[in-house]
Each structure stands twice: as C-alpha cells, then as structure tokens.
N, C-alpha and C. Protein backbone atom coordinates (compact mmCIF):
# COMPACT_ATOMS: atom_id res chain seq x y z
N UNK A 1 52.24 58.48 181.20
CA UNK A 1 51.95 59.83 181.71
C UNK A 1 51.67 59.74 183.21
N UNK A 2 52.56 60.71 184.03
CA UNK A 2 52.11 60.51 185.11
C UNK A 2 51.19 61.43 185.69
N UNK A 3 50.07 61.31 186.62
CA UNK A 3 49.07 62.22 187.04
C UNK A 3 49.16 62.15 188.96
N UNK A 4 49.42 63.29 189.05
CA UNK A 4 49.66 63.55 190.51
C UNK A 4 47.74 63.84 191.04
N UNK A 5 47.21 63.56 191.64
CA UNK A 5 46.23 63.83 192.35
C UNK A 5 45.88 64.43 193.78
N UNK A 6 45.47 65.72 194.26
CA UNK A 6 45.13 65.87 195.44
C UNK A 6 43.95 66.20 195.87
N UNK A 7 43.82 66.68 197.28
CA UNK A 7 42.74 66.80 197.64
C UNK A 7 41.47 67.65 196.80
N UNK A 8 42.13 68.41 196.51
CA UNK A 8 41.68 69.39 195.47
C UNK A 8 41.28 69.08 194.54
N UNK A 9 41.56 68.39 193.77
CA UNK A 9 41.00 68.04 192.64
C UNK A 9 40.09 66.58 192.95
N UNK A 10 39.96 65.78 193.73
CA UNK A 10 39.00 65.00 194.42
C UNK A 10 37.95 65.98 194.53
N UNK A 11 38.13 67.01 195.44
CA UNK A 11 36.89 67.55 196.30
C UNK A 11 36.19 68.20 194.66
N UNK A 12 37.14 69.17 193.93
CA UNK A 12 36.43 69.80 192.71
C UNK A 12 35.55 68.29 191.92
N UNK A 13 36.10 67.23 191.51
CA UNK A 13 35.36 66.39 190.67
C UNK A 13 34.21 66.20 192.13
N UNK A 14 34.01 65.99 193.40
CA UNK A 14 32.90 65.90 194.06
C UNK A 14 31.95 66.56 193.75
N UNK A 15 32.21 68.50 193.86
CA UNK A 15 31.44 68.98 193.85
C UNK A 15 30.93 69.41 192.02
N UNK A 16 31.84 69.16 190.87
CA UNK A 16 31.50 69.48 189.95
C UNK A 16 29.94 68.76 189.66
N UNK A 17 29.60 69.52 188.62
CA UNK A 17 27.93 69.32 188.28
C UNK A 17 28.41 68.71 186.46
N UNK A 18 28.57 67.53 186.54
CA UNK A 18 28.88 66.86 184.83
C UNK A 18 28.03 67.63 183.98
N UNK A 19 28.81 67.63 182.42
CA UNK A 19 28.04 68.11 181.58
C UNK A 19 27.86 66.83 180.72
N UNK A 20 26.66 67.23 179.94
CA UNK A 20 26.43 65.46 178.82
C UNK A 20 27.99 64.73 178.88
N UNK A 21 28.63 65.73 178.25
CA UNK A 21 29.70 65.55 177.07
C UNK A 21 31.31 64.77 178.38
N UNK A 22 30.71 65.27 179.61
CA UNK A 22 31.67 64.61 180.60
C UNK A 22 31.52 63.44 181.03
N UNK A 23 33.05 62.96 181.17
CA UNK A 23 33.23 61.47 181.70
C UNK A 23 32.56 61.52 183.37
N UNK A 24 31.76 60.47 184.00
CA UNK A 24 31.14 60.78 185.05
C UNK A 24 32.39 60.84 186.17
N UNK A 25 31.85 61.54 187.27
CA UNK A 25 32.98 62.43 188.29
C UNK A 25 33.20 61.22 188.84
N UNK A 26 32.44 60.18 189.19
CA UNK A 26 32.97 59.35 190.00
C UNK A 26 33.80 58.56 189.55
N UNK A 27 34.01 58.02 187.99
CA UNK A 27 34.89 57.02 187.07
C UNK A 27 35.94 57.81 187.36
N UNK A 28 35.76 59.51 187.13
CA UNK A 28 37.39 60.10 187.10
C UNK A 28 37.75 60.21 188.62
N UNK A 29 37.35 59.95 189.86
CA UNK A 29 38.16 59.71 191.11
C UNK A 29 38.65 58.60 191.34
N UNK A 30 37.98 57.52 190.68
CA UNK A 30 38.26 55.74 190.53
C UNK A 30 39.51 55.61 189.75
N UNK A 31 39.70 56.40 188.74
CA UNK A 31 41.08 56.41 187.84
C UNK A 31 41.53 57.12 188.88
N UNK A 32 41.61 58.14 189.09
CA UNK A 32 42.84 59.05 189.84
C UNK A 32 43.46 58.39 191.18
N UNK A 33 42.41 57.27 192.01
CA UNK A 33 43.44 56.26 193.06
C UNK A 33 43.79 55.33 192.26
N UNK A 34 43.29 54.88 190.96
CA UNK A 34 43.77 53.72 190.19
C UNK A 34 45.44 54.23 189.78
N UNK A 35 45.56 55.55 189.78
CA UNK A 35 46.45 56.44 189.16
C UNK A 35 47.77 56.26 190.63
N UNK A 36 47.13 56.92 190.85
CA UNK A 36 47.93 56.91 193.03
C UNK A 36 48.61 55.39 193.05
N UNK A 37 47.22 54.56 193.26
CA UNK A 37 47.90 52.92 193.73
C UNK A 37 49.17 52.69 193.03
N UNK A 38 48.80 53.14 191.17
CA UNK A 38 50.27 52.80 190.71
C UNK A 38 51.48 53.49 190.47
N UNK A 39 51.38 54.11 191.20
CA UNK A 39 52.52 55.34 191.44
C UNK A 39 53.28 54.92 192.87
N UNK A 40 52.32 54.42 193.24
CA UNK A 40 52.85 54.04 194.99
C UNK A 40 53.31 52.71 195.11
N UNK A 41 52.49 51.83 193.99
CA UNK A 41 53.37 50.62 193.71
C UNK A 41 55.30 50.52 193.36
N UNK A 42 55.25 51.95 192.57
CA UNK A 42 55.89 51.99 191.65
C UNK A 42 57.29 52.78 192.62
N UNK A 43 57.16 53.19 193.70
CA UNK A 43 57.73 53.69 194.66
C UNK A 43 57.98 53.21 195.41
N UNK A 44 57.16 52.20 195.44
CA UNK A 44 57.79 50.86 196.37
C UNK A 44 58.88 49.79 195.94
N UNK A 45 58.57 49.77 194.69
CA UNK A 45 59.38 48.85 193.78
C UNK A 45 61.07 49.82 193.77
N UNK A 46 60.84 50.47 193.39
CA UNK A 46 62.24 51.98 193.79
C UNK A 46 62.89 51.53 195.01
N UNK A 47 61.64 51.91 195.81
CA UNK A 47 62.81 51.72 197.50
C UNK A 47 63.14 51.06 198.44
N UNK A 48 62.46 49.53 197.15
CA UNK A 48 63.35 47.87 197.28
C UNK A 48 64.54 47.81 196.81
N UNK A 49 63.93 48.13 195.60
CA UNK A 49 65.37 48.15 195.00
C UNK A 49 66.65 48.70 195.59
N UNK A 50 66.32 49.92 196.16
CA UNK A 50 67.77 50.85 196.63
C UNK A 50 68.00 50.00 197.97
N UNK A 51 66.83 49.92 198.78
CA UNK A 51 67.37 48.92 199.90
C UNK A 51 68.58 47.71 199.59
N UNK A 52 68.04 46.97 198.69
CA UNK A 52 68.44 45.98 198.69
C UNK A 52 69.93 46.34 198.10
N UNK A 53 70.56 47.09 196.87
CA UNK A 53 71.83 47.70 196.52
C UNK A 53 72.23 48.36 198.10
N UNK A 54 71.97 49.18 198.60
CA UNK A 54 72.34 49.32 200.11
C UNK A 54 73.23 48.44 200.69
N UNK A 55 71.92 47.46 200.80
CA UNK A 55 72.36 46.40 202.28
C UNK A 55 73.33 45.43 201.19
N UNK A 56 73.45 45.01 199.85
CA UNK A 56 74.99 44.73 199.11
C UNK A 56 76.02 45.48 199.34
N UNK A 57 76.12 46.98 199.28
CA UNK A 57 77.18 47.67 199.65
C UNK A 57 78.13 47.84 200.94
N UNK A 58 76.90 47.44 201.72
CA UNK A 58 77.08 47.54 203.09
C UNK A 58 78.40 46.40 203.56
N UNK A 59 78.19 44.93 202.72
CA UNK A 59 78.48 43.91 202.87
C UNK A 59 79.95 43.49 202.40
C-alpha cells in the first residue's frame, strides 16, 4: 500500500490532541518518513534503472 504524505497531514498529526484508543502522533510521523524514505528509495531504484537501459540504447 502506498501512502503519500504532506505537509498537512504532518502539521494535523502535530497539532492533533491523541485519544486513549490512538496510535501516538509521533510513531505515526516516524512511519509516514519511514513511508517517504521508501518510496524515494524506490524511485531511485526506477531512475537507475531507466538510466542505465538509456545509456544501452544510446550505444
């Protein structure tokens, strides 16, 4: 599942006030760059890949 994150929803888990029954705000901003890092890993790995088919084609 992928989860897009922005500012917005950072700043809302900042300012939200947890209830018992909620996961604490700060675990869910720690997942949501845990979320980012591997999305951005995962985009990097992509636009190696195409580089590298590229610079074969090129050749």
């Amino acid at each position: 599942m992928k989860v897009k994150a922005d500012t917005g929803q950072i700043l809302d888990l900042l300012t939200d006030k947890p209830e018992n029954d909620q996961p604490d705000p700060i675990q869910q901003i720690l997942d949501l760059l845990n979320t980012i890092a591997e999305q951005n890993n995962e985009i990097i790995k992509n636009q190696s890949h195409i580089l590298k088919m590229s610079s074969h084609q090129q050749k």
